[in-house]
N, C-alpha and C. Protein backbone atom coordinates (compact mmCIF):
# COMPACT_ATOMS: atom_id res chain seq x y z
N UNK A 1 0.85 -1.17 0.00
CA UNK A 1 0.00 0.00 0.00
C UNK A 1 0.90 1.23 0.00
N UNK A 2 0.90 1.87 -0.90
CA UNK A 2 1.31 3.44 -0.85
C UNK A 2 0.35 4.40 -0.60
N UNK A 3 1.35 5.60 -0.21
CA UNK A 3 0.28 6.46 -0.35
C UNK A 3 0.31 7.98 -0.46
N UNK A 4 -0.56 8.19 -1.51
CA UNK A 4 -1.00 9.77 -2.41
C UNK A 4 -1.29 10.30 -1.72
N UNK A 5 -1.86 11.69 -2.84
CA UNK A 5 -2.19 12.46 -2.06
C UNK A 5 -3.35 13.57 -3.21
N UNK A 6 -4.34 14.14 -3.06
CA UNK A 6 -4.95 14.79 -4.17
C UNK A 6 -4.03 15.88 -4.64
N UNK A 7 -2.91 16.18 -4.16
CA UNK A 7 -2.13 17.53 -5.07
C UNK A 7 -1.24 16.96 -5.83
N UNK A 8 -1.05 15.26 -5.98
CA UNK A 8 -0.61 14.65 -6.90
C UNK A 8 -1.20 15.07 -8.46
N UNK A 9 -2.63 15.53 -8.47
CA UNK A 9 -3.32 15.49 -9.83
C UNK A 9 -2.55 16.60 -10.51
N UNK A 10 -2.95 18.19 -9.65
CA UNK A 10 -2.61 19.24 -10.50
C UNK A 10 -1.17 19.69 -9.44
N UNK A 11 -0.21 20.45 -9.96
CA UNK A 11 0.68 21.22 -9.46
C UNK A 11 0.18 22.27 -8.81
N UNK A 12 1.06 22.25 -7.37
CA UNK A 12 0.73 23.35 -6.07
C UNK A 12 1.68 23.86 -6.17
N UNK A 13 0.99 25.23 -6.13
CA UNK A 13 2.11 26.06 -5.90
C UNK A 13 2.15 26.36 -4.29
N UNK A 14 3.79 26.69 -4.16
CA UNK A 14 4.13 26.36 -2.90
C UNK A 14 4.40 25.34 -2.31
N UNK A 15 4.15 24.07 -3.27
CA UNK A 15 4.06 22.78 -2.52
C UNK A 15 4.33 21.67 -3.73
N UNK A 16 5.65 22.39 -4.42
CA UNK A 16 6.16 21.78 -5.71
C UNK A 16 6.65 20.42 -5.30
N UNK A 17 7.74 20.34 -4.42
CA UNK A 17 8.34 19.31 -4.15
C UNK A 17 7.20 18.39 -3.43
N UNK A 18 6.22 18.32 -2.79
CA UNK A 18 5.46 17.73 -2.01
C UNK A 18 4.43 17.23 -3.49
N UNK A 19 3.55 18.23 -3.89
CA UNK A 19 3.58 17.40 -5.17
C UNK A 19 4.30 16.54 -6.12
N UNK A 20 4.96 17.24 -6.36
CA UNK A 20 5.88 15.98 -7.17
C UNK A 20 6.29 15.11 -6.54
N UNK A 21 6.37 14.77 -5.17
CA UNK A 21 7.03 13.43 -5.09
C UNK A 21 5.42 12.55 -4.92
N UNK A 22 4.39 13.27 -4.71
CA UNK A 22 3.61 12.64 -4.62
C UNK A 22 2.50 12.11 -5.98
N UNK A 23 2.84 12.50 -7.14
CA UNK A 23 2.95 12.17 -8.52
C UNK A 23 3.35 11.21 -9.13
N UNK A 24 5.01 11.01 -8.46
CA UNK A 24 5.96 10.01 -8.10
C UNK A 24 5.54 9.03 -7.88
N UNK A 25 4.81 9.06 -6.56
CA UNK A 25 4.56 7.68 -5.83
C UNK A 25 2.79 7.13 -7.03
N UNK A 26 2.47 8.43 -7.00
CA UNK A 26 0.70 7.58 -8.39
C UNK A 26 1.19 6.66 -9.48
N UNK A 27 2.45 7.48 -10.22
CA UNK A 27 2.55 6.63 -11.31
C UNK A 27 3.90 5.56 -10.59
N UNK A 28 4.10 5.08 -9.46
CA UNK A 28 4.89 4.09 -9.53
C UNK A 28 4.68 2.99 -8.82
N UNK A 29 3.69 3.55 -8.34
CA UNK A 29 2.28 2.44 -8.19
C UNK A 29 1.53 1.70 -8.95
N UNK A 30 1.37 2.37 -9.65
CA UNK A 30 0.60 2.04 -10.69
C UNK A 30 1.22 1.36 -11.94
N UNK A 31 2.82 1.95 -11.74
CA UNK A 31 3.52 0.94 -13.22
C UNK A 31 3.95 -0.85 -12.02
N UNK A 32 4.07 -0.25 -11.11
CA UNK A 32 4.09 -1.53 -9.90
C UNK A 32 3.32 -2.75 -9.91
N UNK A 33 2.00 -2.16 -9.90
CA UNK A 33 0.57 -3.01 -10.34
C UNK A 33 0.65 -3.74 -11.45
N UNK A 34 1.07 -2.81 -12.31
CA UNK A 34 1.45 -3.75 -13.75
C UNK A 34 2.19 -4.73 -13.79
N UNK A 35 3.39 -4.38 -13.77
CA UNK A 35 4.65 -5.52 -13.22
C UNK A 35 4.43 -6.65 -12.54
N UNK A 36 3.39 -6.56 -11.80
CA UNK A 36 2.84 -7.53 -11.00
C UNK A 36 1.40 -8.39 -10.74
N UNK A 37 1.04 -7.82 -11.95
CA UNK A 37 -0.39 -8.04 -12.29
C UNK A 37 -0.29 -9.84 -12.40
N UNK A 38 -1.24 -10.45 -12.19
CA UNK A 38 -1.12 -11.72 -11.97
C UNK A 38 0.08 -12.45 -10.92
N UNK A 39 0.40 -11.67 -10.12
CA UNK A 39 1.90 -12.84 -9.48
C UNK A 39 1.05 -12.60 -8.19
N UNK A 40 -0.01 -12.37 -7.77
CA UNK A 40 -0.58 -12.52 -6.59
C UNK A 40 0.04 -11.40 -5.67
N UNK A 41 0.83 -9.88 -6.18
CA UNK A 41 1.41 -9.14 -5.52
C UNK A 41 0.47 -7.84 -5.24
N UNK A 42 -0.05 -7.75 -4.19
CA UNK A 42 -1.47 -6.59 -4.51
C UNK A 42 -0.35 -5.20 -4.37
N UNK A 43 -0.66 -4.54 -5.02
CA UNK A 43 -0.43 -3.15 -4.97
C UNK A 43 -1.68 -1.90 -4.89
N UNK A 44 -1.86 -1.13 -3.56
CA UNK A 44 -3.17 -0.23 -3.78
C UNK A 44 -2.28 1.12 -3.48
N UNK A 45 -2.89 1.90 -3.88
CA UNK A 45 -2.21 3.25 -4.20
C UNK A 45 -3.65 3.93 -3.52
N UNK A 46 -3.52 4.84 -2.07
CA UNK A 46 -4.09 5.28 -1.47
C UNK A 46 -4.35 6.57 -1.61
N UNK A 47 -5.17 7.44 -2.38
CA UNK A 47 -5.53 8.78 -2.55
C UNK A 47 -6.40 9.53 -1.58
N UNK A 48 -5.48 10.55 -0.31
CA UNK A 48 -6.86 11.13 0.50
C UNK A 48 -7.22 12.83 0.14
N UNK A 49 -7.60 13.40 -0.13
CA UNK A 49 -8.01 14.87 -0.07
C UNK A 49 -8.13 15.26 1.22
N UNK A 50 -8.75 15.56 2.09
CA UNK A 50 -9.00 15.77 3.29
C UNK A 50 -9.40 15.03 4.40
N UNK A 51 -8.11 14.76 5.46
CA UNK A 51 -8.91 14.44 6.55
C UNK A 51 -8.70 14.90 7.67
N UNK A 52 -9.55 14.43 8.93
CA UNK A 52 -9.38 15.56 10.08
C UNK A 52 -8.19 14.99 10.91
N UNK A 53 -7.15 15.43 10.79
CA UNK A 53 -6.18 15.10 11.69
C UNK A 53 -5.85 15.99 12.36
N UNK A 54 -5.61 15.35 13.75
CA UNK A 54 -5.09 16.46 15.18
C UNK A 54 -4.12 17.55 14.96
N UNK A 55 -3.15 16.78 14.14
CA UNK A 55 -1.92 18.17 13.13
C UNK A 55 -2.17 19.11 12.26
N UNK A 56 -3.34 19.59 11.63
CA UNK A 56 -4.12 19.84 10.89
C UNK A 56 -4.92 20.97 10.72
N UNK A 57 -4.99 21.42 10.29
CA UNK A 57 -6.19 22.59 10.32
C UNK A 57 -7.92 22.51 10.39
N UNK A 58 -8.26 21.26 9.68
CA UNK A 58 -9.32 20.57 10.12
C UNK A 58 -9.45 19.97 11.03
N UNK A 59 -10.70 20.65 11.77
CA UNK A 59 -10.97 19.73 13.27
C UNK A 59 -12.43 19.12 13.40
N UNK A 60 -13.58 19.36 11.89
CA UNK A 60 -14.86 18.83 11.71
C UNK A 60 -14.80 17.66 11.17
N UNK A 61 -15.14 16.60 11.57
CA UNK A 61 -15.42 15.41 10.61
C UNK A 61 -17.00 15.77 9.95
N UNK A 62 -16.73 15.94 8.88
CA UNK A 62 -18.18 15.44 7.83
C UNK A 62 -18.04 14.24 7.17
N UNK A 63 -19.44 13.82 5.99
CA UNK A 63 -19.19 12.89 5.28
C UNK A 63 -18.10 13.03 4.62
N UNK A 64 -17.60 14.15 3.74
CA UNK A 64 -16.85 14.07 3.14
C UNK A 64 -14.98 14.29 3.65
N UNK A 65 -15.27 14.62 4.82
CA UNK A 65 -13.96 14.86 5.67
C UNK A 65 -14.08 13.59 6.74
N UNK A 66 -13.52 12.48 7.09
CA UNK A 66 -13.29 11.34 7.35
C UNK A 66 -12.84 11.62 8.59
N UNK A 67 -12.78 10.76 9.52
CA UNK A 67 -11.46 10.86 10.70
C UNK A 67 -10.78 9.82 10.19
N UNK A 68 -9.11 9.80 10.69
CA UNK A 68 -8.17 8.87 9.75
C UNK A 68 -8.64 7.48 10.03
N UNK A 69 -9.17 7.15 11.03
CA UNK A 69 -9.72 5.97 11.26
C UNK A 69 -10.61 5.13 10.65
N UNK A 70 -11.71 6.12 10.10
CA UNK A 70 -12.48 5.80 9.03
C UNK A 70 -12.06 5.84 7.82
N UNK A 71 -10.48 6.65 7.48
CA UNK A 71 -10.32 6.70 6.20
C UNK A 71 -9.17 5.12 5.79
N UNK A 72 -8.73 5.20 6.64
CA UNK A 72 -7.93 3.48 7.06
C UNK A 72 -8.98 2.88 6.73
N UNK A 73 -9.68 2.89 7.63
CA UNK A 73 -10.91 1.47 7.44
C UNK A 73 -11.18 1.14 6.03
N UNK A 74 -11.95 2.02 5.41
CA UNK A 74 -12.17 2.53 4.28
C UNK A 74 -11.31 1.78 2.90
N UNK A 75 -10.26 2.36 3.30
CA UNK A 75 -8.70 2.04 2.57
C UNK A 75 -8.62 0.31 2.45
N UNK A 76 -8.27 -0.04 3.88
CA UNK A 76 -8.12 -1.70 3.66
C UNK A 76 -9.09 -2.41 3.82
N UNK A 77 -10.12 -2.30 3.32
CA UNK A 77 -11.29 -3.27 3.55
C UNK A 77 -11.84 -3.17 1.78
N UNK A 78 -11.33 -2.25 1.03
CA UNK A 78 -11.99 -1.93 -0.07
C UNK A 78 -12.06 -3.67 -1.06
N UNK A 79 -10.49 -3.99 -0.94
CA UNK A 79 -10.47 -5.74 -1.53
C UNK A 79 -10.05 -6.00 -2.59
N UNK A 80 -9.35 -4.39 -3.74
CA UNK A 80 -8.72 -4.67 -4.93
C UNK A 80 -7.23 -4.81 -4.64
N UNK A 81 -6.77 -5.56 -5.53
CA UNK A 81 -5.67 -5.29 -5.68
C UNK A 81 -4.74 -5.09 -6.86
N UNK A 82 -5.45 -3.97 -7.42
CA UNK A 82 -4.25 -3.28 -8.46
C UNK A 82 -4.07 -1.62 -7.60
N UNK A 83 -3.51 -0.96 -8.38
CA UNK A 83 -3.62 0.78 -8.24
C UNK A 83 -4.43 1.32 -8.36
N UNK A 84 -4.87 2.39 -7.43
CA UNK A 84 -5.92 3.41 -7.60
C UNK A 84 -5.38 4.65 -7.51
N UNK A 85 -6.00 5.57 -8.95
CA UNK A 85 -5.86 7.03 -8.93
C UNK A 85 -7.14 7.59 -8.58
């Protein structure tokens, strides 16, 4: 399991290097998956946008803002195993 991040999609400014390495990790996941497609090697590539963590500036959980607990849960219970963007 790796894991993304949504400023992987478009370039942040201010947050070049943090994007890009996190770009990095989408497509090398994902060429990973390939490589390994059939050898029984799961590879999931974990994408979060927002969640409420104590370090954070968000302190509301909504539906769409998770606590990390639910976003874990979420994560390893889903049951694929190739890459997800």
């Amino acid at each position: 399991m790796t894991v993304g991040s949504f400023g992987s999609f478009l370039p942040t400014p201010f947050l070049a290097v943090y994007s890009g390495s996190k770009a990095f990790v989408q497509y090398w996941s994902t060429t990973l998956s390939s490589e390994h497609n059939g050898d029984g090697v799961p590879v999931q590539l974990v994408v979060g946008y927002l969640i409420n963590l104590t370090m954070g500036e968000i302190h509301k959980c909504t539906m769409m803002i998770p606590t990390p607990r639910a976003f874990i849960k979420a994560a390893i219970s889903d049951g694929h195993d190739h890459a997800r963007s």
